[in-house]
N, C-alpha and C. Protein backbone atom coordinates (compact mmCIF):
# COMPACT_ATOMS: atom_id res chain seq x y z
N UNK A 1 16.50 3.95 30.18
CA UNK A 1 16.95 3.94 28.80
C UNK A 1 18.10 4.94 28.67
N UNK A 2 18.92 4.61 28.15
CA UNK A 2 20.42 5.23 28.15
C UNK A 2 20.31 6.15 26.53
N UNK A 3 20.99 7.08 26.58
CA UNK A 3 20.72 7.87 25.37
C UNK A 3 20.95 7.10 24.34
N UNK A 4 22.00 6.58 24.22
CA UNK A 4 22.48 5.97 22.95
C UNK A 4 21.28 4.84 22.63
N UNK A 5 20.74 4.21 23.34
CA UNK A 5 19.58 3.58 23.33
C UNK A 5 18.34 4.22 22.19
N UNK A 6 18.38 5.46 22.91
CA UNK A 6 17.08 5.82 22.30
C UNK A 6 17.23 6.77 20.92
N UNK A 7 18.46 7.26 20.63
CA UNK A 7 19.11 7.42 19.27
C UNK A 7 19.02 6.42 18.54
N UNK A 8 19.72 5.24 18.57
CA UNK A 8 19.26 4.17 17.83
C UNK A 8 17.97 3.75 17.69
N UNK A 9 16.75 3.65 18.61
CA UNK A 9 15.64 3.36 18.31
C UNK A 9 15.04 4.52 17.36
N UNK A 10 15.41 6.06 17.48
CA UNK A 10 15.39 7.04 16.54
C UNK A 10 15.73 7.14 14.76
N UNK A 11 16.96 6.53 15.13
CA UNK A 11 18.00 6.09 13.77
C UNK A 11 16.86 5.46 13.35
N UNK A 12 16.54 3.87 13.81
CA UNK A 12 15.75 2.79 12.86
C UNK A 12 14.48 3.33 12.29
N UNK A 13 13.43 3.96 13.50
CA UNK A 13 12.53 4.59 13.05
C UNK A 13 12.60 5.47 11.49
N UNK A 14 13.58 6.68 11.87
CA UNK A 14 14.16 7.00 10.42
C UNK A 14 13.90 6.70 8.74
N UNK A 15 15.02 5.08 9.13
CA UNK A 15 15.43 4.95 8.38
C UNK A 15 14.32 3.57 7.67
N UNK A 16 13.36 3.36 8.79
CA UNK A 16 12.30 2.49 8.36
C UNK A 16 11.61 3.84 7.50
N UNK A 17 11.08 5.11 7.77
CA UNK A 17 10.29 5.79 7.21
C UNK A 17 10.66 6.35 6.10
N UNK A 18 12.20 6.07 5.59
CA UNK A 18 12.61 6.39 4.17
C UNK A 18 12.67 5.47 3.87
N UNK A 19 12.79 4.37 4.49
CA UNK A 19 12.59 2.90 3.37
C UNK A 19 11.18 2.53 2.66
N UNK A 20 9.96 2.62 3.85
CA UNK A 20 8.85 2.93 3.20
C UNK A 20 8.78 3.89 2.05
N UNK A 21 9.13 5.45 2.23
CA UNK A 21 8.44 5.59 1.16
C UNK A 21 9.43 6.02 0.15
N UNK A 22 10.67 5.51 0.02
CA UNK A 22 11.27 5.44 -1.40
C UNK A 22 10.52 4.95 -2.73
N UNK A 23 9.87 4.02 -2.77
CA UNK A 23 9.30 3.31 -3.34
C UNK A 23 8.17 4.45 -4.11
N UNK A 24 7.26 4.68 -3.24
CA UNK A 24 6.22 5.65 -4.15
C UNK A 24 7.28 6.78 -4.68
N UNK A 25 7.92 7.63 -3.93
CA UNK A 25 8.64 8.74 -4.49
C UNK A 25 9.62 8.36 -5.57
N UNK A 26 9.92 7.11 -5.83
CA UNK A 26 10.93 7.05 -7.26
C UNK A 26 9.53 7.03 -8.06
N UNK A 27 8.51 5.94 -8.05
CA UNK A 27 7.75 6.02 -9.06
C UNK A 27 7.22 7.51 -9.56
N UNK A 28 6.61 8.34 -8.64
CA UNK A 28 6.22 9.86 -8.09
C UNK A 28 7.38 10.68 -9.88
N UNK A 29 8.58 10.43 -9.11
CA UNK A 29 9.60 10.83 -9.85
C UNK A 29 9.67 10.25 -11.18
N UNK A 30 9.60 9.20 -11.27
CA UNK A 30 9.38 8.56 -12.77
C UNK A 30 8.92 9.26 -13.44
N UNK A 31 6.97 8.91 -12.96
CA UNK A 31 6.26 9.75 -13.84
C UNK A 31 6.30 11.06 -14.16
N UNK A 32 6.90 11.89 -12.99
CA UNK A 32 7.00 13.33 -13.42
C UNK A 32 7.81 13.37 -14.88
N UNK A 33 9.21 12.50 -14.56
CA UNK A 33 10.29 12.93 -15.56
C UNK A 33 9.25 12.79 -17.19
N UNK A 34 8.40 11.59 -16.96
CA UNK A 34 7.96 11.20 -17.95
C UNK A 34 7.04 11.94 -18.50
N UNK A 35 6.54 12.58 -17.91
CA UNK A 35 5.28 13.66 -18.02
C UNK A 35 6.25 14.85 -18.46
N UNK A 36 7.43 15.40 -18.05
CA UNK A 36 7.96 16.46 -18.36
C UNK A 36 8.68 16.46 -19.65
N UNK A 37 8.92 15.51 -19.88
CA UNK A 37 9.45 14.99 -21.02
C UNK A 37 8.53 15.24 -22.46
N UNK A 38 7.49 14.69 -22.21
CA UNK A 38 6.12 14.92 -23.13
C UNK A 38 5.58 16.27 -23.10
N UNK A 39 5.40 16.62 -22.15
CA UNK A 39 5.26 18.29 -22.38
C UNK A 39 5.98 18.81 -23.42
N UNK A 40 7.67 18.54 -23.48
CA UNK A 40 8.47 19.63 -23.58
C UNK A 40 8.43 18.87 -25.19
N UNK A 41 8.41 18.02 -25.38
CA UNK A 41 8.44 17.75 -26.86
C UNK A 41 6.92 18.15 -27.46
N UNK A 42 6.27 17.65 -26.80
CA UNK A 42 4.33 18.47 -27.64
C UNK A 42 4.27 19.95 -27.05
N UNK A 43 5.27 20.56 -26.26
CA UNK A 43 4.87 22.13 -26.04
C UNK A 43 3.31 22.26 -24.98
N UNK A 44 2.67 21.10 -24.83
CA UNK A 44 1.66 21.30 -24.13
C UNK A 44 1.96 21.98 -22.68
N UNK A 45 1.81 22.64 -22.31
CA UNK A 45 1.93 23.18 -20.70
C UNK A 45 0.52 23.45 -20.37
N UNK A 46 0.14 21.92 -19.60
CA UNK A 46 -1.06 22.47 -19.18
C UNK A 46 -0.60 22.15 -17.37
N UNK A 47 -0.68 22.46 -16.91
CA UNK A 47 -0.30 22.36 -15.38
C UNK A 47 -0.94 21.12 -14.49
N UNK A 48 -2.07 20.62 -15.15
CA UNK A 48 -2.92 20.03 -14.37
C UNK A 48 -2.42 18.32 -14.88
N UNK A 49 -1.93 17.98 -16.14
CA UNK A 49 -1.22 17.30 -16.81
C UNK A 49 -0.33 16.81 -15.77
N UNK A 50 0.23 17.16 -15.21
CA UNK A 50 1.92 16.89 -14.58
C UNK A 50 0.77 15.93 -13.12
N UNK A 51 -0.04 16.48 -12.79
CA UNK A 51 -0.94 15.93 -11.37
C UNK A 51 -1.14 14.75 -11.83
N UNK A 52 -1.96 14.77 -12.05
CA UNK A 52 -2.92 13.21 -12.62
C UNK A 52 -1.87 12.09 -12.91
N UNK A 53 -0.97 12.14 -13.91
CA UNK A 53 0.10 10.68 -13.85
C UNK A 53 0.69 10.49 -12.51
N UNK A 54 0.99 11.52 -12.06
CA UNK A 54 1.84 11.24 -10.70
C UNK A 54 1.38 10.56 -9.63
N UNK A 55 0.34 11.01 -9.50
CA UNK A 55 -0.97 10.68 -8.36
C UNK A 55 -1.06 9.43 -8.73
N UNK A 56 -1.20 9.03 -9.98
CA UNK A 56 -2.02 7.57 -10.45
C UNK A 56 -0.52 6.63 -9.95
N UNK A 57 0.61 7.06 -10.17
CA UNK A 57 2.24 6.22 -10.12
C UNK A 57 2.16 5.66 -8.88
N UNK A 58 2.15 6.66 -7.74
CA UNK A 58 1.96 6.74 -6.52
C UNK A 58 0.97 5.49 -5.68
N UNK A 59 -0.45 5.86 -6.33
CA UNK A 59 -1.20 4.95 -5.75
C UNK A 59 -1.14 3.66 -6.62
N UNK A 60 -0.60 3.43 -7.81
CA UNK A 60 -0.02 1.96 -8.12
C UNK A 60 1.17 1.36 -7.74
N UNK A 61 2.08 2.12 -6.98
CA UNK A 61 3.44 1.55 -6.04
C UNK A 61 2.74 1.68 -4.65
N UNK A 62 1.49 2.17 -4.43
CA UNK A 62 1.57 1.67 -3.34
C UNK A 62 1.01 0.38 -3.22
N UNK A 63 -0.45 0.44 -4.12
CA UNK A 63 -1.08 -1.44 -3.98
C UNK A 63 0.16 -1.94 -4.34
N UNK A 64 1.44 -1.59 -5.29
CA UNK A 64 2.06 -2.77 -5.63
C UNK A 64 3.00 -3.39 -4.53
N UNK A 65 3.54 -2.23 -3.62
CA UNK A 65 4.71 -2.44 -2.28
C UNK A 65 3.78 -3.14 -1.22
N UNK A 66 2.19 -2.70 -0.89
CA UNK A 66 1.87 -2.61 0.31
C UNK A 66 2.33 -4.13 0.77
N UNK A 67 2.20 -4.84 0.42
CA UNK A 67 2.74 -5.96 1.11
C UNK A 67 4.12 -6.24 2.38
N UNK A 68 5.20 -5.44 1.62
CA UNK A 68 6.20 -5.58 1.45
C UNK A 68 6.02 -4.38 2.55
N UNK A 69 5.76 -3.43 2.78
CA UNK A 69 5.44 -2.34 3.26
C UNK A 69 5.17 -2.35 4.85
N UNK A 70 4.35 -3.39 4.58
CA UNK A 70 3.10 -3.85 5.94
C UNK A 70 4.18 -4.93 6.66
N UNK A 71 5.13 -5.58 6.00
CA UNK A 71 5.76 -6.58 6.59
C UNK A 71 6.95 -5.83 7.29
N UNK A 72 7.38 -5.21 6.51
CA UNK A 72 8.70 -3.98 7.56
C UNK A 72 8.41 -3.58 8.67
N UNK A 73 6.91 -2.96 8.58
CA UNK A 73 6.25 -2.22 9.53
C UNK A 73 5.79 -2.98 10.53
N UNK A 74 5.46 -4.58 10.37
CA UNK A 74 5.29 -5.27 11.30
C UNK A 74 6.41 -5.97 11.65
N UNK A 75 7.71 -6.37 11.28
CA UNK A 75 8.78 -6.64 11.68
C UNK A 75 9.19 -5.85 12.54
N UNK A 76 9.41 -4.34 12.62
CA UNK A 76 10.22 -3.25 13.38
C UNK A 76 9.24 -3.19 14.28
N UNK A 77 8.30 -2.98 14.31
CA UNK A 77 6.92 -2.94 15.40
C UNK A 77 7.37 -3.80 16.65
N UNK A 78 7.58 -5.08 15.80
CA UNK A 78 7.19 -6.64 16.74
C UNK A 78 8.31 -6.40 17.37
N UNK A 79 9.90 -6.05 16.78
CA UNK A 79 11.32 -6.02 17.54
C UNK A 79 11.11 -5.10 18.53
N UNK A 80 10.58 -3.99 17.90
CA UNK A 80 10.56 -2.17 19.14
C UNK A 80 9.45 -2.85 20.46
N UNK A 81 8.58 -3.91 19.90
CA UNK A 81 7.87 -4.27 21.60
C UNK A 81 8.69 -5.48 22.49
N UNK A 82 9.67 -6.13 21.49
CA UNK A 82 10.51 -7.03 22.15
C UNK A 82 11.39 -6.44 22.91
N UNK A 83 12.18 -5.26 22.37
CA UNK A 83 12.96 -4.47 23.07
C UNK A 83 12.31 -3.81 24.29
N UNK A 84 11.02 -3.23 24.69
CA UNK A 84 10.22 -2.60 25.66
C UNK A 84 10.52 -3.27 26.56
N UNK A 85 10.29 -4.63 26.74
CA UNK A 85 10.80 -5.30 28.08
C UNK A 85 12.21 -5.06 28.61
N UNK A 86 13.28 -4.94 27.84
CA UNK A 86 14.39 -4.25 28.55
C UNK A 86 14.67 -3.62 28.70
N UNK A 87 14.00 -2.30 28.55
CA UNK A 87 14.19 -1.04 28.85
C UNK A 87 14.20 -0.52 29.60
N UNK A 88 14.60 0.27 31.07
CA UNK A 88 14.35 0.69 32.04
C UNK A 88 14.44 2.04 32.17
């Protein structure tokens, strides 16, 4: 395996593992903004407030992606073992 070889198999890896999880972290981010937002207009600062929506965003982008998720992950999988055979 030649360097440039295995940089690129590096690169994809990467850029598969920010493609996965963009998805929860915008929602993640959503809810925060949305949660921070409501704080700052009701003055509530309770700390534990800001957890709970986020957490809940998170694990509803993920049932909602996993599909979509599982298919990337088995696409790049299936190519990275197609590629194994030429590798030396």
């Amino acid at each position: 395996m030649s360097p440039s070889e295995a940089i690129s198999i590096f690169q994809n890896a990467l850029l598969l593992a920010l493609l996965l999880a963009a998805p929860m972290l915008a929602f993640g981010l959503v809810a925060g903004l949305v949660v921070s937002i409501f704080q700052a207009v009701t003055q509530i600062q309770e700390m534990t407030l800001s957890f709970v929506p986020k957490i809940l965003a998170i694990v509803a982008s993920l049932f909602l992606f996993l599909p979509w998720m599982l298919n990337k992950l088995m696409y790049y999988t299936i190519e990275l073992f197609g590629a194994a055979g030429s590798i030396r």
